[in-house]
N, C-alpha and C. Protein backbone atom coordinates (compact mmCIF):
# COMPACT_ATOMS: atom_id res chain seq x y z
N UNK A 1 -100.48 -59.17 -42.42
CA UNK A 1 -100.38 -57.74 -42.70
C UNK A 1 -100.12 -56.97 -41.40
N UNK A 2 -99.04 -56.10 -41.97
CA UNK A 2 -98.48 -55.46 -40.86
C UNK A 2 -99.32 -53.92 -40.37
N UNK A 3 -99.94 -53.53 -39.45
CA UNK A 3 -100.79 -52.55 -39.45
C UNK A 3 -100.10 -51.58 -38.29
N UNK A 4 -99.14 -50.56 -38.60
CA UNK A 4 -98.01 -49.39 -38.03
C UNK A 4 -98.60 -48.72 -37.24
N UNK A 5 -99.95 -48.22 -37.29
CA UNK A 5 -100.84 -47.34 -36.41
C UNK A 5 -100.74 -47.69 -35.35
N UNK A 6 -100.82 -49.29 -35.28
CA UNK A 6 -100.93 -49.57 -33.78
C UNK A 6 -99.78 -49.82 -32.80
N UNK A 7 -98.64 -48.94 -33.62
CA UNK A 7 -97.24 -48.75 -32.88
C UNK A 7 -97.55 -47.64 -31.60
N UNK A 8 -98.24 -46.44 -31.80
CA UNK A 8 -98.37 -45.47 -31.10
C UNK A 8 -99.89 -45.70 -30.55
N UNK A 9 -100.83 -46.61 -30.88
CA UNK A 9 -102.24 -46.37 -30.34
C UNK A 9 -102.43 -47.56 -30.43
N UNK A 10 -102.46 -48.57 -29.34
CA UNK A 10 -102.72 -49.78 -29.28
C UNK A 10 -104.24 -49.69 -29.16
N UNK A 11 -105.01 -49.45 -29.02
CA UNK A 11 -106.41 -49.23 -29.12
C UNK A 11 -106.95 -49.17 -30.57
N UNK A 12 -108.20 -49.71 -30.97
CA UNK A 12 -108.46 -49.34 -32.17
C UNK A 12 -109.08 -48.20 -32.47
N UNK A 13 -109.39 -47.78 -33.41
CA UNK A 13 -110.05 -46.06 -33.26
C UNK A 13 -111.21 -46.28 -33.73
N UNK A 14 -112.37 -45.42 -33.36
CA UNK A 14 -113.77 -45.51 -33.62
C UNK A 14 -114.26 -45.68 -35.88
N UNK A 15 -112.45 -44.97 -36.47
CA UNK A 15 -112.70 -44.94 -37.56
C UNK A 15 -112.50 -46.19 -38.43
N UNK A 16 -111.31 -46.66 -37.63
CA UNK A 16 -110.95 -48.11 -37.58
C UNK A 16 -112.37 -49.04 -37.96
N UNK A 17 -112.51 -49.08 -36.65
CA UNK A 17 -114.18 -49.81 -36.59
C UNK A 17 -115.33 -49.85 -37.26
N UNK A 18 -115.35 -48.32 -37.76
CA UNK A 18 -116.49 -48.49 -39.15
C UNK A 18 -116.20 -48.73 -40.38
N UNK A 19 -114.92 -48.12 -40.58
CA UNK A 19 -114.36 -49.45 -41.60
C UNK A 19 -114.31 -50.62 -41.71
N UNK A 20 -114.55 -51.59 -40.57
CA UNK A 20 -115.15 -53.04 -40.46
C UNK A 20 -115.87 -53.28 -40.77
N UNK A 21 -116.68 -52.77 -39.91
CA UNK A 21 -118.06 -52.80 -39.98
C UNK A 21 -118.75 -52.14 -41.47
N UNK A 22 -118.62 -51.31 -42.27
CA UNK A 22 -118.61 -50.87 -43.59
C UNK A 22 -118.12 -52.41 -44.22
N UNK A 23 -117.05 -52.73 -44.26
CA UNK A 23 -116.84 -53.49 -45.15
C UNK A 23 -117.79 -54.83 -45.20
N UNK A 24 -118.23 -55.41 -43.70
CA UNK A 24 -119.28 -56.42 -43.61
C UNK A 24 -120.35 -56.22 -44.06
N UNK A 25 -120.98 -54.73 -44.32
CA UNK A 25 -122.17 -54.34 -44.33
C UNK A 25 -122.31 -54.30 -46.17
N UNK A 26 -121.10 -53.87 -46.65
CA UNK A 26 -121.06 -54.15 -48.18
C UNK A 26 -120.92 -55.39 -48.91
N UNK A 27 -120.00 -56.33 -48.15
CA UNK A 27 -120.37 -57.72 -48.89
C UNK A 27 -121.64 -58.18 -48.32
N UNK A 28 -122.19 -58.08 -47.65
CA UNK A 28 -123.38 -58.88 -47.06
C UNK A 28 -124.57 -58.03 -48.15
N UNK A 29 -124.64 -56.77 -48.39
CA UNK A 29 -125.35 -55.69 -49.69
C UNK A 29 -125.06 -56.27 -51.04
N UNK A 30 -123.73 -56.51 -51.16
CA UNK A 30 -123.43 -57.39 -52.08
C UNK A 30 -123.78 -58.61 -52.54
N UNK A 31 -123.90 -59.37 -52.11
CA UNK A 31 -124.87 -61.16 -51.66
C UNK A 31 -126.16 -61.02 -51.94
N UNK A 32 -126.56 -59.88 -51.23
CA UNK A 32 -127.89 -59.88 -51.23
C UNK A 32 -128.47 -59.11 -52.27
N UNK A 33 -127.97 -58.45 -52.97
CA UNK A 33 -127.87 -57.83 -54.41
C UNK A 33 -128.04 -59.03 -55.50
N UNK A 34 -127.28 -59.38 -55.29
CA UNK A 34 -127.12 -60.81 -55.95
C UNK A 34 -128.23 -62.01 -56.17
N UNK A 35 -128.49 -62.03 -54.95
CA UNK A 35 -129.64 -62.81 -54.34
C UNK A 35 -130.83 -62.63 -55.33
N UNK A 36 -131.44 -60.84 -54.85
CA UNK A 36 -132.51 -60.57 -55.42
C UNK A 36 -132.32 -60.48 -57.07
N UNK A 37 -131.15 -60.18 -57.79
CA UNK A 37 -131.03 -60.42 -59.16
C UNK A 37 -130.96 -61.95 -59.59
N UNK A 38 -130.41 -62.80 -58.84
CA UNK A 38 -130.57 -63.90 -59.59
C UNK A 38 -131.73 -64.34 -59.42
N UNK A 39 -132.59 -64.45 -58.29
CA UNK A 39 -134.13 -64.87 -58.36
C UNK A 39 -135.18 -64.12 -58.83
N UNK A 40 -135.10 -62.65 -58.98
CA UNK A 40 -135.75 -61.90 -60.68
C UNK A 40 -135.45 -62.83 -62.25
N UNK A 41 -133.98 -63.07 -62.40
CA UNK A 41 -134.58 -63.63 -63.33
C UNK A 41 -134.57 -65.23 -63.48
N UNK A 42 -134.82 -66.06 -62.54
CA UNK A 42 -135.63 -67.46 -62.48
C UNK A 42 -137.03 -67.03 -63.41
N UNK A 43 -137.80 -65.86 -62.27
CA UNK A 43 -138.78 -66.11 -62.19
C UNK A 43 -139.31 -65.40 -64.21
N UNK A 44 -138.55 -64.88 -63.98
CA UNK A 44 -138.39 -64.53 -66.09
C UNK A 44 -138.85 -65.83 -67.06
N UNK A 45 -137.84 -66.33 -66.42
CA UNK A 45 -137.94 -67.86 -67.25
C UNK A 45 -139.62 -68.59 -67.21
């Protein structure tokens, strides 16, 4: 993937970056969402 921004700003931008970082922070929320729902209902059983 071709990313054009960084034709004029070879640097990444601070907004750039929390968009990374956002996106790690949501699958890892995600997993762990997961986590605690599937071992709620083990303990059902």
């Amino acid at each position: 993937m071709v990313d054009h921004r960084h034709n004029f700003n070879t640097k990444p931008s601070v907004f750039e970056i929390e968009i990374e970082f956002y996106k790690k922070i949501k699958s890892k929320t995600a997993i762990f969402k997961y986590n605690y729902y599937f071992s709620q209902r083990l303990q059902e059983q």
